[in-house]
C-alpha atoms as a PDB file:
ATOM      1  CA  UNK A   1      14.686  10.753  14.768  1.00  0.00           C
ATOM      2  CA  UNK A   2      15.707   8.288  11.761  1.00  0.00           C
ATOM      3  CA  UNK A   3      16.831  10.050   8.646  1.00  0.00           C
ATOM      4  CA  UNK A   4      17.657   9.003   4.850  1.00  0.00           C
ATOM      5  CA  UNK A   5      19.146  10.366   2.492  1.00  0.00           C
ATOM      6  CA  UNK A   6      17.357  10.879  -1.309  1.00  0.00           C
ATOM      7  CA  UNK A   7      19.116  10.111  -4.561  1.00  0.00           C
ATOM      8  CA  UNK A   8      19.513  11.553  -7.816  1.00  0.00           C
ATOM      9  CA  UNK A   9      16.997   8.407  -8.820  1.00  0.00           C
ATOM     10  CA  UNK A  10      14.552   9.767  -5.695  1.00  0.00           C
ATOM     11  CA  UNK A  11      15.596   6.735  -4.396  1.00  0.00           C
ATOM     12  CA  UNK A  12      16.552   5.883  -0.827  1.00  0.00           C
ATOM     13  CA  UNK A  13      17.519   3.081   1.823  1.00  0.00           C
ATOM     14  CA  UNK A  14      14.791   2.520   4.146  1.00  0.00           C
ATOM     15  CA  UNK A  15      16.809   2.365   7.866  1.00  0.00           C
ATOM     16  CA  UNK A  16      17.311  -0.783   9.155  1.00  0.00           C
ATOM     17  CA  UNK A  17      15.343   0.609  12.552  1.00  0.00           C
ATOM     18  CA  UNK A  18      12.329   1.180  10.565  1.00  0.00           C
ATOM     19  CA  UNK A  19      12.455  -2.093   8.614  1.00  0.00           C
ATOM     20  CA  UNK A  20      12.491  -4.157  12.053  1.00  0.00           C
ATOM     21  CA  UNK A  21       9.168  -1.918  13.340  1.00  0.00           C
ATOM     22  CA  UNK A  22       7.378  -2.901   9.972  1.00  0.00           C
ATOM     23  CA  UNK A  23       8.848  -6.206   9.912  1.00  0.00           C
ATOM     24  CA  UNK A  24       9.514  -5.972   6.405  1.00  0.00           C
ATOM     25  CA  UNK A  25      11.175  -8.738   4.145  1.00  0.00           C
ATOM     26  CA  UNK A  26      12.218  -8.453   0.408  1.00  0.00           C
ATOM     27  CA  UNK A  27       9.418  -8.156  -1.848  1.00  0.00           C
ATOM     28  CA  UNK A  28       7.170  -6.725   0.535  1.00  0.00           C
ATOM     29  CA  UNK A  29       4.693  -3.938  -0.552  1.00  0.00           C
ATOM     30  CA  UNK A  30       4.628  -0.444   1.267  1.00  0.00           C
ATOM     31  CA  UNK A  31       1.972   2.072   1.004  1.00  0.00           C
ATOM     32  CA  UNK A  32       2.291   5.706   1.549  1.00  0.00           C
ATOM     33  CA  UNK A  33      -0.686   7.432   3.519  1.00  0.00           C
ATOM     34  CA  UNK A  34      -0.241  11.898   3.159  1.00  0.00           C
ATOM     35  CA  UNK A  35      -2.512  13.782   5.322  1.00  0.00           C
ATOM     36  CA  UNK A  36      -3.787  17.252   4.676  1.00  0.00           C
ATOM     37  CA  UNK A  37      -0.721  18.681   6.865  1.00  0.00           C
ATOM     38  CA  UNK A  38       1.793  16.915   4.097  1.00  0.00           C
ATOM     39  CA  UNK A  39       2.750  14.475   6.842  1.00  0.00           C
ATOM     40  CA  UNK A  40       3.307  11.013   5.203  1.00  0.00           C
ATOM     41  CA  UNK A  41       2.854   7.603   6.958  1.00  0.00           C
ATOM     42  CA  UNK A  42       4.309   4.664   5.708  1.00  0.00           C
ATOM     43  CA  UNK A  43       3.238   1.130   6.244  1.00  0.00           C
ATOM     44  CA  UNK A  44       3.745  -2.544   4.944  1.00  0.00           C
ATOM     45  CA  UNK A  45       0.845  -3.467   2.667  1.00  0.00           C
ATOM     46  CA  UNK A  46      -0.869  -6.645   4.697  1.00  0.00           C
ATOM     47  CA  UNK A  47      -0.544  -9.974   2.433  1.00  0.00           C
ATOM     48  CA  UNK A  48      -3.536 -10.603   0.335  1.00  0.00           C
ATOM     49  CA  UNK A  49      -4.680  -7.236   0.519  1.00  0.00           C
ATOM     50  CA  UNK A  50      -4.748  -6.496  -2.888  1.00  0.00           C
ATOM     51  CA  UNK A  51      -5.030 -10.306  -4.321  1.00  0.00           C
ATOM     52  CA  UNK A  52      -8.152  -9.515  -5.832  1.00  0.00           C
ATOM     53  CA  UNK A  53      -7.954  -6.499  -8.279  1.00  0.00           C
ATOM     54  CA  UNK A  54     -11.486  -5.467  -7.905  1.00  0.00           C
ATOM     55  CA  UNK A  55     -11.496  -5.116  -3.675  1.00  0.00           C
ATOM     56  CA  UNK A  56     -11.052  -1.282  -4.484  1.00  0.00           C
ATOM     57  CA  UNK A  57     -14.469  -0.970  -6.327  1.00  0.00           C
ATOM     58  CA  UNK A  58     -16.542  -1.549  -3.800  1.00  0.00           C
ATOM     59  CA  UNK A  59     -19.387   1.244  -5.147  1.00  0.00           C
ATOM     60  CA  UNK A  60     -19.804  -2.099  -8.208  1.00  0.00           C
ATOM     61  CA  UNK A  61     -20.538  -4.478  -5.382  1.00  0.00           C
ATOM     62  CA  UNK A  62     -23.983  -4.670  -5.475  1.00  0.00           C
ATOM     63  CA  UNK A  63     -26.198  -7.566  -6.121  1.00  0.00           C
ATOM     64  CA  UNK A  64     -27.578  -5.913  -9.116  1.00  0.00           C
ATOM     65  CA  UNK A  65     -24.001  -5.809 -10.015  1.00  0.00           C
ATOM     66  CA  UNK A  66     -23.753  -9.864  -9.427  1.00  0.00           C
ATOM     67  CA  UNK A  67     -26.887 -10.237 -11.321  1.00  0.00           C
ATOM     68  CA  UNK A  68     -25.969  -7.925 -14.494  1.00  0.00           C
ATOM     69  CA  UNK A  69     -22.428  -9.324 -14.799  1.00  0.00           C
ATOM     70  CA  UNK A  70     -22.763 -13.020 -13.823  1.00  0.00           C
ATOM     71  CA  UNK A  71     -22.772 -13.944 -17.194  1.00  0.00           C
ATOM     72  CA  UNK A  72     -19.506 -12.415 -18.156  1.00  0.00           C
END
């Protein structure tokens, strides 16, 4: 088991061991997945994943919605 410890900032180290498995470098993004047991999984945000600001609004995807806002 891999530990860390919190600080006063809730701030905390992420273990070398754990870097390595996510292969994460300086700057990278993480994101935090909690299930409905309060486990959390974290994982290194995939490059260009979130590039384009609207890839989370996929419900205004539509073609109406290409029609009705291709003018703006």
């Amino acid at each position: 088991m891999i530990t860390s410890r919190l600080s006063s900032k809730s701030q905390t180290t992420i273990p070398q061991a754990v870097r390595k498995a996510l292969k994460l470098r300086e700057g990278d993004e993480l994101m935090y997945l909690i299930d409905e047991d309060g486990r959390v999984v974290l994982t290194r945000v995939p490059e260009g994943l979130f590039d384009d600001p609207f890839a989370t609004f996929t419900e205004w995807n539509s073609e109406e919605d290409e029609k009705g806002y291709a003018h703006l």
